[in-house]
Protein backbone atom coordinates (compact mmCIF):
# COMPACT_ATOMS: atom_id res chain seq x y z
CA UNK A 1 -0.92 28.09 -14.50
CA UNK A 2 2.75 28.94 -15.79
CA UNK A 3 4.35 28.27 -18.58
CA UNK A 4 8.03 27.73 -19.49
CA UNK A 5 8.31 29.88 -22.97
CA UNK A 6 10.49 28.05 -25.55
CA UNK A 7 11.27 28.48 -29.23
CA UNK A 8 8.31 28.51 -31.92
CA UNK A 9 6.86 30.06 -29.06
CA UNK A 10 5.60 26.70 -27.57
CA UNK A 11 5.04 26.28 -24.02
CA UNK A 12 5.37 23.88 -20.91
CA UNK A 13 2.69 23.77 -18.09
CA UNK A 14 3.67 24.27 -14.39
CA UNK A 15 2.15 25.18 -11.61
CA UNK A 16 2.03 29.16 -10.03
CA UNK A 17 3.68 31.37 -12.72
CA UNK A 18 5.14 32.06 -16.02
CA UNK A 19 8.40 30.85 -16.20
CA UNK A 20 10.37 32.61 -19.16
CA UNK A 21 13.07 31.56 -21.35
CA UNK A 22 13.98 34.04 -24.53
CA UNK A 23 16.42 31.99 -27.04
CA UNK A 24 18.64 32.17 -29.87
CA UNK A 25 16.57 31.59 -32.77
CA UNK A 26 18.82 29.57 -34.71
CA UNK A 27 18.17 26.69 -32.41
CA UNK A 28 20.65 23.35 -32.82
CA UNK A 29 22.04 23.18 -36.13
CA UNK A 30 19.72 21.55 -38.50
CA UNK A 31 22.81 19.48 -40.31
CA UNK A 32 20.60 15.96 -40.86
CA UNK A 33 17.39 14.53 -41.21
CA UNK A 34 17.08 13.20 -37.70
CA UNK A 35 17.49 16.60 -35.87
CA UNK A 36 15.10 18.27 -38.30
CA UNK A 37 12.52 15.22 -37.34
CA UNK A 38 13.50 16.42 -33.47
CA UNK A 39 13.11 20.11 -34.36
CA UNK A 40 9.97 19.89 -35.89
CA UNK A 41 8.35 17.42 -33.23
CA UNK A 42 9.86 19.20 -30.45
CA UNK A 43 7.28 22.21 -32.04
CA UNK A 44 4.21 20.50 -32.44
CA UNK A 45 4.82 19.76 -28.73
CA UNK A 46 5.28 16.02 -29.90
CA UNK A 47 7.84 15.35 -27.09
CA UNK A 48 8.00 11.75 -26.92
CA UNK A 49 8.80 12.00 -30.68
CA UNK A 50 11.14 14.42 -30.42
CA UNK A 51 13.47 12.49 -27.57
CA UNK A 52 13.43 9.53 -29.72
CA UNK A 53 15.11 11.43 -32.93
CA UNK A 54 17.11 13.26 -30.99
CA UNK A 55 18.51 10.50 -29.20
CA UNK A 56 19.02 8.72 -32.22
CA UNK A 57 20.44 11.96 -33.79
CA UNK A 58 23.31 11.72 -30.97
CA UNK A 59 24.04 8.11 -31.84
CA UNK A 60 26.46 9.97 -34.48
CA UNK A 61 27.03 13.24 -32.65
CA UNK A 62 27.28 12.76 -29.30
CA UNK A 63 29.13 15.64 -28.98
CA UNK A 64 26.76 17.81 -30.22
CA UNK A 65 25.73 19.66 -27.14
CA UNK A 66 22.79 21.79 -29.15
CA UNK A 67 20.80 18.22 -29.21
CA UNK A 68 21.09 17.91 -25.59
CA UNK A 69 19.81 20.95 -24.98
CA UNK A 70 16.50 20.07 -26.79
CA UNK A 71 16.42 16.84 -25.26
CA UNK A 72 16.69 18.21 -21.56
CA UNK A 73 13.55 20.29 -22.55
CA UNK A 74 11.76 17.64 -24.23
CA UNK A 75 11.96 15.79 -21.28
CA UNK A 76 11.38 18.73 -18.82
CA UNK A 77 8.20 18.84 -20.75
CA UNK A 78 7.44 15.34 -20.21
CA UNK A 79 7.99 16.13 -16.19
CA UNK A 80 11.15 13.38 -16.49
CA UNK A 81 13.48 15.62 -14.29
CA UNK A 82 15.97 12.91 -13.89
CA UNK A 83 16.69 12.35 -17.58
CA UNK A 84 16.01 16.54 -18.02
CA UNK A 85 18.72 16.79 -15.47
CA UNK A 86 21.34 14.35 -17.37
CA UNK A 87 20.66 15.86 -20.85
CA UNK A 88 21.33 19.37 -19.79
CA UNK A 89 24.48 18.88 -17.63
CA UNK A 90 25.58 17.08 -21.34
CA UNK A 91 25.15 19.97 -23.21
CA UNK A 92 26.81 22.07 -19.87
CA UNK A 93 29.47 20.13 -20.07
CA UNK A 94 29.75 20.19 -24.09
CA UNK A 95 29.59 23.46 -24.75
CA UNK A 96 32.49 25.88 -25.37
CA UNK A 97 33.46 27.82 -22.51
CA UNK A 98 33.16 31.13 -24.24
CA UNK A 99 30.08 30.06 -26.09
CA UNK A 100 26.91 32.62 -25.43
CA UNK A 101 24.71 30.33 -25.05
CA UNK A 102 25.99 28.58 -22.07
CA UNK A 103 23.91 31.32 -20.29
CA UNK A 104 20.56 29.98 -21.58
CA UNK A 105 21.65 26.54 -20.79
CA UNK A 106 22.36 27.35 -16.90
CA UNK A 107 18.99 29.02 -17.10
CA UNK A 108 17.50 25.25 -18.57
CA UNK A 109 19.24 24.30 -15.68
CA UNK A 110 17.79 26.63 -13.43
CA UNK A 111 14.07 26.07 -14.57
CA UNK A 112 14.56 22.24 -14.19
CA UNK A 113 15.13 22.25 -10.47
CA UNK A 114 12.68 24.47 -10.40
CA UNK A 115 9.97 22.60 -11.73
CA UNK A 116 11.06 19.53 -9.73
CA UNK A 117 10.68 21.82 -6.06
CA UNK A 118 7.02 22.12 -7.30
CA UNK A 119 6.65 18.49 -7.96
CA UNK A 120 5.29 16.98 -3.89
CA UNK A 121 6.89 13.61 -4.81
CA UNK A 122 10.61 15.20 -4.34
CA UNK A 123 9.42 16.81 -0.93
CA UNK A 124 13.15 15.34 0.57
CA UNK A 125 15.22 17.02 -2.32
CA UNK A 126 13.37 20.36 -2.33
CA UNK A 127 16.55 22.13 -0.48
CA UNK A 128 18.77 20.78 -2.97
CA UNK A 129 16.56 22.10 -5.81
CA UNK A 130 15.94 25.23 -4.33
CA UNK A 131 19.54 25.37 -4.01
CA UNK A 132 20.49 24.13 -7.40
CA UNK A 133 18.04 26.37 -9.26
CA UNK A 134 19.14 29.80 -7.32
CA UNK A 135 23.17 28.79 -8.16
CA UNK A 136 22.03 28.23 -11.85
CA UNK A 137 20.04 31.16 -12.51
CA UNK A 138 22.58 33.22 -11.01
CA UNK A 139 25.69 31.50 -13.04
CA UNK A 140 22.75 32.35 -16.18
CA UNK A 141 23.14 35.85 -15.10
CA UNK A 142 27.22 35.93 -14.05
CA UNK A 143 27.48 34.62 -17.88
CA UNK A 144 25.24 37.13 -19.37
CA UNK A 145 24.36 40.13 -17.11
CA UNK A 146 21.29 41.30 -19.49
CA UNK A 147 19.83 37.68 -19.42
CA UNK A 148 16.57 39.22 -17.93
CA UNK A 149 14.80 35.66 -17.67
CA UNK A 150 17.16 34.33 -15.68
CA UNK A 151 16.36 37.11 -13.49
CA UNK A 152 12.68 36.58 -13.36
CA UNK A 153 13.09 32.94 -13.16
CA UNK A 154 14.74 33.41 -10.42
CA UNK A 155 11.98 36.43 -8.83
CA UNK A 156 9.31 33.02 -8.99
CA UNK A 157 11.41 31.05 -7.22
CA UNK A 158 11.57 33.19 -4.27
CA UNK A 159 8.20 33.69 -5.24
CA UNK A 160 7.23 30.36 -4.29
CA UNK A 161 9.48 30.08 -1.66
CA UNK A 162 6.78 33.08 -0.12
CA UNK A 163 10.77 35.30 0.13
CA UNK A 164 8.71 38.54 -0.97
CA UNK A 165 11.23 41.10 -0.98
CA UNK A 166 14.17 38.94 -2.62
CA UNK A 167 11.40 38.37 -5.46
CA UNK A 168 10.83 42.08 -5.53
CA UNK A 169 14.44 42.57 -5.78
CA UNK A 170 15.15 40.09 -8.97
CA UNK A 171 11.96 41.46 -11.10
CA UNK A 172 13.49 44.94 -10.39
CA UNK A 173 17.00 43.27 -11.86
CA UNK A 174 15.06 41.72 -14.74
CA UNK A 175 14.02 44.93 -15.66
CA UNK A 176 16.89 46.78 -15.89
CA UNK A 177 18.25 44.02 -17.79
CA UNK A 178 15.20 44.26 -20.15
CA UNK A 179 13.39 47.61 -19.69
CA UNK A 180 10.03 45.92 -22.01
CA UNK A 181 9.63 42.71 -20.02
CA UNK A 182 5.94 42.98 -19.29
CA UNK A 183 5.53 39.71 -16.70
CA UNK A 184 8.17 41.26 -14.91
CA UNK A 185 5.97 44.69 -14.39
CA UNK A 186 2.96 42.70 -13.80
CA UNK A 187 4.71 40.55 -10.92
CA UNK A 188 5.97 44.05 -9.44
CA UNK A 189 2.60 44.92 -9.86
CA UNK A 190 1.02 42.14 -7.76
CA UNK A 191 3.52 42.62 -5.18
CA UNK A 192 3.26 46.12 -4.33
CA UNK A 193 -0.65 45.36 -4.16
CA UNK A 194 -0.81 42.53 -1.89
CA UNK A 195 1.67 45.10 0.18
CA UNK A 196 -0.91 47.60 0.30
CA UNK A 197 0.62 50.42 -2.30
CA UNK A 198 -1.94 50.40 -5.02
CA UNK A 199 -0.64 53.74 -6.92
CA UNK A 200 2.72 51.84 -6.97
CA UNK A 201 0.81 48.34 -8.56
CA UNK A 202 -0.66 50.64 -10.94
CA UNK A 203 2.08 52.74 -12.51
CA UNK A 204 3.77 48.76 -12.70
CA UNK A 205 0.36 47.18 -14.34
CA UNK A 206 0.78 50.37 -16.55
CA UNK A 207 3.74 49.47 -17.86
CA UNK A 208 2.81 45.66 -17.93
CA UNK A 209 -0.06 46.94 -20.91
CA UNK A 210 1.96 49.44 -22.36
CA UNK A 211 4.45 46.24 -23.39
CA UNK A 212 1.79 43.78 -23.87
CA UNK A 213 -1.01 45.68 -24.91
CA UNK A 214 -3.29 42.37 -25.47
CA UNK A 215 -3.05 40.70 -22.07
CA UNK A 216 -6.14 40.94 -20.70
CA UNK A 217 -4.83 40.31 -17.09
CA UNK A 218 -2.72 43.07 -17.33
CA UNK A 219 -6.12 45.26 -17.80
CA UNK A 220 -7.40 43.29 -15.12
CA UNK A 221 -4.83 43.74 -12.28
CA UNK A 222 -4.56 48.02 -13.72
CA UNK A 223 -8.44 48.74 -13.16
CA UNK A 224 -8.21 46.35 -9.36
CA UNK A 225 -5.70 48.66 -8.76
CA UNK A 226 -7.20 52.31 -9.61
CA UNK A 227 -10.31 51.04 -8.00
CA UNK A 228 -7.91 50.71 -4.86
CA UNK A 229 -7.18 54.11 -5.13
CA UNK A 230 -10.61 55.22 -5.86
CA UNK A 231 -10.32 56.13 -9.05
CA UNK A 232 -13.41 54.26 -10.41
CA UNK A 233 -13.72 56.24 -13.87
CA UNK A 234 -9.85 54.73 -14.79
CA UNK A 235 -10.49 51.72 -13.46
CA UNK A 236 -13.87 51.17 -15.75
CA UNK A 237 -11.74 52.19 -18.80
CA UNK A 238 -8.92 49.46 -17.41
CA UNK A 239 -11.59 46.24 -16.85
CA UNK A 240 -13.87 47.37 -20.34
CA UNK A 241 -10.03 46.64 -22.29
CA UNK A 242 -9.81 43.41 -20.54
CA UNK A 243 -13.56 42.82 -21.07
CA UNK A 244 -12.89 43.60 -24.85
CA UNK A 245 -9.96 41.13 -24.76
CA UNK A 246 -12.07 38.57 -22.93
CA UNK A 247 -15.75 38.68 -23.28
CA UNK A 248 -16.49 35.59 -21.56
CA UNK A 249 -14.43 35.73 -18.38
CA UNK A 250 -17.21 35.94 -15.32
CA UNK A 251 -14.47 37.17 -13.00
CA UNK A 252 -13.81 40.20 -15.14
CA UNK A 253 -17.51 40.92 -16.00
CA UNK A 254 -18.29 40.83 -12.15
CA UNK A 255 -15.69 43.62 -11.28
CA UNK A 256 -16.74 45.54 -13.81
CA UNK A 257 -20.27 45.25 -12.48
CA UNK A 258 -18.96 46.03 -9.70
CA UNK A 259 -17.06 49.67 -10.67
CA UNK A 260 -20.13 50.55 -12.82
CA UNK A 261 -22.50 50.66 -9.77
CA UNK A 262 -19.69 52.14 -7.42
CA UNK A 263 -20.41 55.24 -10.08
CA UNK A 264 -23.77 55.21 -9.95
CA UNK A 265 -24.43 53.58 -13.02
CA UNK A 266 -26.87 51.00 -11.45
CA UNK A 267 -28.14 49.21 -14.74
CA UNK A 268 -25.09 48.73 -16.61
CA UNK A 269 -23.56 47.13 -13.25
CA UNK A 270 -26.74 44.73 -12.91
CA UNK A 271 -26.48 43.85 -16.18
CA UNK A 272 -22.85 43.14 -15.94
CA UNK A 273 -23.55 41.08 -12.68
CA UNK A 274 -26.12 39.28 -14.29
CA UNK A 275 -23.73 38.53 -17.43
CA UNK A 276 -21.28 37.22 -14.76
CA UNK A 277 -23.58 34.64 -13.09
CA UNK A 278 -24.83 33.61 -16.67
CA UNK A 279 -21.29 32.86 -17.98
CA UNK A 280 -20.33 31.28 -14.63
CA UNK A 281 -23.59 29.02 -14.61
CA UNK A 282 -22.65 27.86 -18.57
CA UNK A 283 -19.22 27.49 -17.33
CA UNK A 284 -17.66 29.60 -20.00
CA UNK A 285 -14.93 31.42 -20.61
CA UNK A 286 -13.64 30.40 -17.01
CA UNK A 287 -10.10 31.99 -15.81
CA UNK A 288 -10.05 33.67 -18.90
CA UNK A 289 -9.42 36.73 -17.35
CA UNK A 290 -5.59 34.94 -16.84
CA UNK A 291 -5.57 32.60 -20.06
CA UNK A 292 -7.41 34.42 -23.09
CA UNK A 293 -9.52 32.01 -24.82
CA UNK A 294 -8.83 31.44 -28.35
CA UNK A 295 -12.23 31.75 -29.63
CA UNK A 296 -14.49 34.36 -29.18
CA UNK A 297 -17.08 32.20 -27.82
CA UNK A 298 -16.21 28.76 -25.78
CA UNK A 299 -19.59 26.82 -25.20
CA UNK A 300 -18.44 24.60 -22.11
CA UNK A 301 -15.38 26.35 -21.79
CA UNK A 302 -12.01 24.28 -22.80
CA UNK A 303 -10.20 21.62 -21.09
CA UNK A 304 -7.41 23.95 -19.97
CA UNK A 305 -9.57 26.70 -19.02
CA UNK A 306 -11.40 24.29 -16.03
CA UNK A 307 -7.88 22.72 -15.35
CA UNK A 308 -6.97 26.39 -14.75
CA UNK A 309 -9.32 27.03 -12.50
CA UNK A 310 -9.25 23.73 -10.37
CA UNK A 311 -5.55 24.72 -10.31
CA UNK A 312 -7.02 28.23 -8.80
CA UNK A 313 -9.31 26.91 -6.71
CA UNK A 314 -7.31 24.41 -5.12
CA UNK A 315 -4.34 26.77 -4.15
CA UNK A 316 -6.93 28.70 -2.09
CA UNK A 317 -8.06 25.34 -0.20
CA UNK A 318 -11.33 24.78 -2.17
CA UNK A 319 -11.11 21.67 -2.47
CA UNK A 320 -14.53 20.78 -4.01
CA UNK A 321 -14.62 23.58 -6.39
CA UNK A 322 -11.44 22.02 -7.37
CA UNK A 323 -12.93 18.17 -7.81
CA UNK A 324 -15.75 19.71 -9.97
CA UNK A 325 -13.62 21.83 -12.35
CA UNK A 326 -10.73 18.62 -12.99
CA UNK A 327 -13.92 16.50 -13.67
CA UNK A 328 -14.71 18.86 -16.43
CA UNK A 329 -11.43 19.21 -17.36
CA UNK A 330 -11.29 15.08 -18.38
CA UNK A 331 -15.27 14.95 -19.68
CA UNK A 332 -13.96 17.66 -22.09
CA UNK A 333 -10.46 15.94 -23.07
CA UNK A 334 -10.24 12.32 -21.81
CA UNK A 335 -6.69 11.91 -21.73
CA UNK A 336 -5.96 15.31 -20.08
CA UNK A 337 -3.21 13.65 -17.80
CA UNK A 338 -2.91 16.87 -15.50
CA UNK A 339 -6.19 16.68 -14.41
CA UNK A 340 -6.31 13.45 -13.74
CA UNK A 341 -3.01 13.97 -11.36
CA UNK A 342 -5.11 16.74 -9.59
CA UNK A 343 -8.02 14.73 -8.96
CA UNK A 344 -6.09 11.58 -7.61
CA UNK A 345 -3.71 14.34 -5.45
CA UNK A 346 -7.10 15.97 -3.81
CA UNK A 347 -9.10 12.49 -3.38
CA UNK A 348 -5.79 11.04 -1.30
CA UNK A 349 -5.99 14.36 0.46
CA UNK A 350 -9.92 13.45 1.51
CA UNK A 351 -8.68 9.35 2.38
CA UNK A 352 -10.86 8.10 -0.99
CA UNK A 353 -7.43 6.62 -1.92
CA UNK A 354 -9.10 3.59 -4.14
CA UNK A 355 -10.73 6.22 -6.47
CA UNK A 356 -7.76 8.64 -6.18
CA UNK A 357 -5.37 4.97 -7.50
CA UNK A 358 -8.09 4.99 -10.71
CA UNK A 359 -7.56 8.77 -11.79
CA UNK A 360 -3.62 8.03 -10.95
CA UNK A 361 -3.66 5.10 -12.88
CA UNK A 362 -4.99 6.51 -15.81
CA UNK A 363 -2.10 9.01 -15.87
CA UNK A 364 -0.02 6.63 -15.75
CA UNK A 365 -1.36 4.91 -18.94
CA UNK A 366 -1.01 8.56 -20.29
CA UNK A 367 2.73 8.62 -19.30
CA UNK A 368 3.62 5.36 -18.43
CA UNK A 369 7.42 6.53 -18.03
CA UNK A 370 6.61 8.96 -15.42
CA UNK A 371 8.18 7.65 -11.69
CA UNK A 372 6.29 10.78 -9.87
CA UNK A 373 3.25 9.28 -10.85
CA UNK A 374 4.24 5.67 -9.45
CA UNK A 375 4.77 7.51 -6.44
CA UNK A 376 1.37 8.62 -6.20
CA UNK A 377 -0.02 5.47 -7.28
CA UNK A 378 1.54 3.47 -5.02
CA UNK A 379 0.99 5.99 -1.97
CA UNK A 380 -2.76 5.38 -3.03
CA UNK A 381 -2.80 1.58 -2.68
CA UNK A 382 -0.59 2.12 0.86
CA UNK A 383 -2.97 4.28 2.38
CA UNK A 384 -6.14 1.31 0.77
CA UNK A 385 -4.32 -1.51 2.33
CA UNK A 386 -3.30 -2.97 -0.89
CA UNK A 387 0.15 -3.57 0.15
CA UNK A 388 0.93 -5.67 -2.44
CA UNK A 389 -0.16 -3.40 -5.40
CA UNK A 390 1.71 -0.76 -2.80
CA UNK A 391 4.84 -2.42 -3.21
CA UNK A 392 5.17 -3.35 -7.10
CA UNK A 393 4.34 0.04 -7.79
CA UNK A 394 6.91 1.76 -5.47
CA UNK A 395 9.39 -0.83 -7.02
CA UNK A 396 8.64 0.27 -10.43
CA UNK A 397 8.99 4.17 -9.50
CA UNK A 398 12.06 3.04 -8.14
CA UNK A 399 13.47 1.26 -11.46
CA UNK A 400 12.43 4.60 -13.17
CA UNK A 401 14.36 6.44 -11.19
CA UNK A 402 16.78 5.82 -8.18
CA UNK A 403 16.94 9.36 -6.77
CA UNK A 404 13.65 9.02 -5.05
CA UNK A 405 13.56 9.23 -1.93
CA UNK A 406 9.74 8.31 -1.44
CA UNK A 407 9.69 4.35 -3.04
CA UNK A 408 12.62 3.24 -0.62
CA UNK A 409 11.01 4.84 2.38
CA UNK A 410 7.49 3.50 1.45
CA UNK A 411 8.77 -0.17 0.24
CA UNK A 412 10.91 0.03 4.13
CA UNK A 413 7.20 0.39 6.07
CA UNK A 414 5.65 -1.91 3.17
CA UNK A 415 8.89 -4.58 4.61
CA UNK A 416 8.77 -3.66 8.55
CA UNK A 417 5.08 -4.43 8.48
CA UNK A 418 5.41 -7.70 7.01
CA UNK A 419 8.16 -8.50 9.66
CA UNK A 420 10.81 -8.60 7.12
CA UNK A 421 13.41 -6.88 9.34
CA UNK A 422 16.53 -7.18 6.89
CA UNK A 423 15.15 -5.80 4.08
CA UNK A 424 13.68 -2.78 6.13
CA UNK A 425 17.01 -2.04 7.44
CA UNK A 426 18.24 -2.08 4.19
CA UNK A 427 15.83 0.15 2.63
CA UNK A 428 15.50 2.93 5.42
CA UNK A 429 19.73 2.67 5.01
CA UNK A 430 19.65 3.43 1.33
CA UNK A 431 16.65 6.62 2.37
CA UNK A 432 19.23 8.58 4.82
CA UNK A 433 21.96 7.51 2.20
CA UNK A 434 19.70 9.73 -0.61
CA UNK A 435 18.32 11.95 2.24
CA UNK A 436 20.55 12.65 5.08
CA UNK A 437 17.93 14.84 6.67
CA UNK A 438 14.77 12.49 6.55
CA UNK A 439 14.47 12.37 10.26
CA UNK A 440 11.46 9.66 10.13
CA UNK A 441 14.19 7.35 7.74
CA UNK A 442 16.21 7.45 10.61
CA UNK A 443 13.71 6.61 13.30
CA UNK A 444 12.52 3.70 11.48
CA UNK A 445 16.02 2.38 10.55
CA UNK A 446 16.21 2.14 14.51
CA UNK A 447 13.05 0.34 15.17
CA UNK A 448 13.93 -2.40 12.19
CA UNK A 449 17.55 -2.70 13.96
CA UNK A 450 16.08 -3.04 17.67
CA UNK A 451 13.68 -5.59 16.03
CA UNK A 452 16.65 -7.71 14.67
CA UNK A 453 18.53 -7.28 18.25
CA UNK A 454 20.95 -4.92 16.92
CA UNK A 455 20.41 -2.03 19.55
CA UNK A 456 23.83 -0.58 18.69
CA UNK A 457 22.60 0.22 14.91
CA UNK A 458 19.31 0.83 17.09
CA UNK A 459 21.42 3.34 19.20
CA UNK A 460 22.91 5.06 16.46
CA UNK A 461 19.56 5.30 14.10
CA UNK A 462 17.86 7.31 17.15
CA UNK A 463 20.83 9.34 18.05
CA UNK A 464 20.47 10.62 14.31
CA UNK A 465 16.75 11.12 14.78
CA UNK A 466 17.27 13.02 17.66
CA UNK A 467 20.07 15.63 16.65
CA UNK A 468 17.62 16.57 13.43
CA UNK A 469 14.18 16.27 15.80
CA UNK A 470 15.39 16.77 19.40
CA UNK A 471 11.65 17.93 20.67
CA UNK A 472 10.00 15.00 19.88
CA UNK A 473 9.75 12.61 22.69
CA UNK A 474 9.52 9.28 20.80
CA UNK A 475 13.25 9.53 20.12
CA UNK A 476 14.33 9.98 23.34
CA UNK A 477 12.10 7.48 24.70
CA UNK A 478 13.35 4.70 21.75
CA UNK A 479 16.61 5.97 22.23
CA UNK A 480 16.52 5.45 26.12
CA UNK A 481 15.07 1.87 25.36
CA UNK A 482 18.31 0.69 23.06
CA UNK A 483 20.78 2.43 25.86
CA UNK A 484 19.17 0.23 28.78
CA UNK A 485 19.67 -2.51 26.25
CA UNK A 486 23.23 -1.80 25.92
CA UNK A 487 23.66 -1.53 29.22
CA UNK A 488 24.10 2.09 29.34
CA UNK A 489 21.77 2.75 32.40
CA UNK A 490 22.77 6.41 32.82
CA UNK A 491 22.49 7.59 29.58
CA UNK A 492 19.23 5.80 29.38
CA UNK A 493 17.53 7.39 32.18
CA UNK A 494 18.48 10.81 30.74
CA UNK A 495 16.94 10.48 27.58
CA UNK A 496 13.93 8.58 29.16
CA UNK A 497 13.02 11.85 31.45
CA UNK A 498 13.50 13.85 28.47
CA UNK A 499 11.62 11.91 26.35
CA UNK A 500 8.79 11.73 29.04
CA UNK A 501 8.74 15.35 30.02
CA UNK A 502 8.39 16.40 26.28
CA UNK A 503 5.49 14.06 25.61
CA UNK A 504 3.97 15.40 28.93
CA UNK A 505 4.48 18.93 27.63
CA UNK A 506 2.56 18.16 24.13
CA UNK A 507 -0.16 16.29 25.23
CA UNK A 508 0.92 12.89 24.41
């Protein structure tokens, strides 16, 4: 789970790591009632709250690019990206040219298209994030060289973009920027492990504790790594901190377990590995060993905790671990709306898409103004049948937010299979409008045009389809169809024999 740090040291929750902002403490200028009102709801974590007084705040001071800062991150918290996106170019575009903070606001910037490349309903913009978030973090940096988060925001994205050495190469920049930045170490840390140079992820997880003395992962990733090495004794010291930190965590009580009888020490380690399976059975404490319980003891273990841990488990593709842990996650905290989105995401992922609609439905009653979850809504009544319900809900994604490519596409097949030709056309025209490089858009805007006759459109559709997917045979066979149509018998028979030979070649 990663969280986006922000003032009053309140977080946001994404998916894979920590993503870091440090600020100016000062925050917008607190010169009325109604940005006070903003302030103070923005740090309860009262978001909705806090974009209503802030937008009524800018009914006098528009200018005032401070609120729009806060507002793109109340939103960003909300998972709005559209209206995240708008407030923060405001305060961009606002904000003195020699200000200092225009580096932190790039960095907002940054961490916005971020989030949005993580989010699977933007699947056709994720170059363009990726993209926009790698040109902001590095105008964050141009701006302010020492800006260390913008560094490491920058290490995750490569991170999740599985670019291992250009993520290497940013944490190394973030710390030189900021020689104390513990998550940095820790990332270094995890890297040089998974490469296979443990007494390089050590002297990193070192450092990680020295900085942050109480994170108990830290601890946890030092004593994996001296037990790497062999050094058992260092690593037993490493895991009994983390232990100390986290007393309930099964994962950390099984590798110590497992270090203790790796020195001999055969009934502290069964007692350890019996404490493990104990803790796991009660379901306490769980993932703890990556977010620290609050409490000493946790009798079912918190909402966030089995969140966490679905999160965990369904990264690694187990999928029913995953089920069981977001079903504890909402029996603990009803209106947990992230683990209701996870349960909906994995059902449609198994084809139960009428339970996965209930569990997206009920996010959307959590965050009603949310389009990404009218996306997966209506994907869920698609896949049902219920074309109908399909169709209103894409349509209302769509009202919440015309950038998305996924409502047009969907409400274009929702149209073509109800023989409604036009509107297809018109719909898989406005997709390769958003998304020039949806292939599929492409294809289907030529089957809806050689269904109305037009086989020039047709022509031109496929001829897209086929520059951006030239091995797949359908085009050329479609495309070969409107050429004999128009007459154009050579060109035809070329793409027909291509078409053929490739579908020959896979299987087809």
């Amino acid at each position: 789970m990663a969280r986006v740090h922000l003032p009053y040291k309140k977080g946001l929750a994404w998916l894979g790591a920590t993503l870091c902002l440090l600020t100016c403490a000062c925050g917008p200028k607190e010169r009325d009632p109604l940005v006070r009102a903003g302030m103070y709801a923005f740090a309860q974590e009262r978001y909705s709250e806090a974009i209503v007084a802030f937008h009524k705040a800018l009914a006098d001071r528009a200018d005032d690019y401070e609120v729009h800062h806060y507002l793109a991150r109340s939103y960003l918290a909300l998972s709005k990206f559209p209206q995240a996106l708008r407030a923060i170019e405001h305060a961009i575009e606002l904000a003195p040219q020699k200000d200092q903070t225009r580096s932190e606001l790039y960095e907002v910037l940054g961490i916005i298209h971020t989030a949005r490349y993580t989010s699977r309903a933007y699947s056709q913009n994720q170059h363009r994030d990726v993209e926009a978030a790698r040109a902001a973090f590095e105008q964050a940096t141009a701006l302010d060289p020492h800006r260390a988060t913008a560094y490491y925001n920058l290490g995750l994205l490569h991170g999740y973009r599985k670019e291992v050495d250009q993520a290497q190469a940013a944490y190394a920049a973030a710390l030189a920027a900021d020689s104390t930045l513990a998550p940095a170490y820790k990332k270094l840390g995890k890297i040089q492990r998974e490469k296979g140079f443990p007494p390089e992820a050590a002297r990193a997880f070192k450092k990680a504790v020295r900085f942050d003395p109480q994170d108990a992962e830290a601890h946890f990733l030092l004593g994996l790594a001296q037990r790497d090495m062999g050094d058992n004794e260092a690593a037993l010291q490493a895991l009994l901190k983390a232990t100390e930190l986290n007393p309930d965590s099964p994962k950390l009580r099984l590798n110590l377990g497992n270090v203790y009888l790796r020195l001999g020490r055969r009934e502290e380690g069964k007692r350890e590995m019996a404490r493990s399976e104990s803790l796991r059975q009660q379901h306490r404490g769980l993932h703890s060993e990556i977010s620290p319980p609050t409490h000493k003891s946790l009798p079912i273990g918190s909402a966030r905790d089995h969140y966490n841990m679905g999160l965990k488990h369904q990264m690694v593709g187990e999928t029913d671990q995953a089920l069981l842990e977001f079903r504890r996650a909402v029996e603990i905290k009803p209106d947990h709306k992230d683990a209701h989105i996870g349960l909906g995401l994995l059902l449609a992922e198994q084809g139960r898409d009428k339970l996965a609609a209930q569990y997206f439905q009920r996010a959307i009653e959590l965050d009603p103004e949310n389009p990404v979850l009218y996306v997966h809504l209506g994907n869920a009544h698609y896949q049902s049948g219920s074309l109908a319900r399909a169709a209103q809900t894409f349509a209302r994604a769509t009202q919440l937010d015309t950038s998305l490519v996924e409502p047009p596409y969907m409400l274009g097949l929702i149209a073509a299979q109800q023989r409604q030709f036009k509107i297809a056309t018109r719909l898989f025209a406005q997709v390769t409008a958003l998304a020039p490089q949806y292939a599929k858009a492409h294809f289907n805007l030529g089957v809806a045009h050689a269904q109305l006759g037009d086989f020039a459109a047709a022509r031109t559709a496929y001829q897209r389809f086929v520059e951006l997917e030239p091995e797949d045979g359908r085009g050329h066979l479609y495309l070969g169809d409107a050429c004999e149509a128009l007459g154009l018998l050579e060109e035809s028979q070329k793409h027909r024999a291509r078409g053929q030979q490739l579908l020959e070649r896979d299987g087809n």
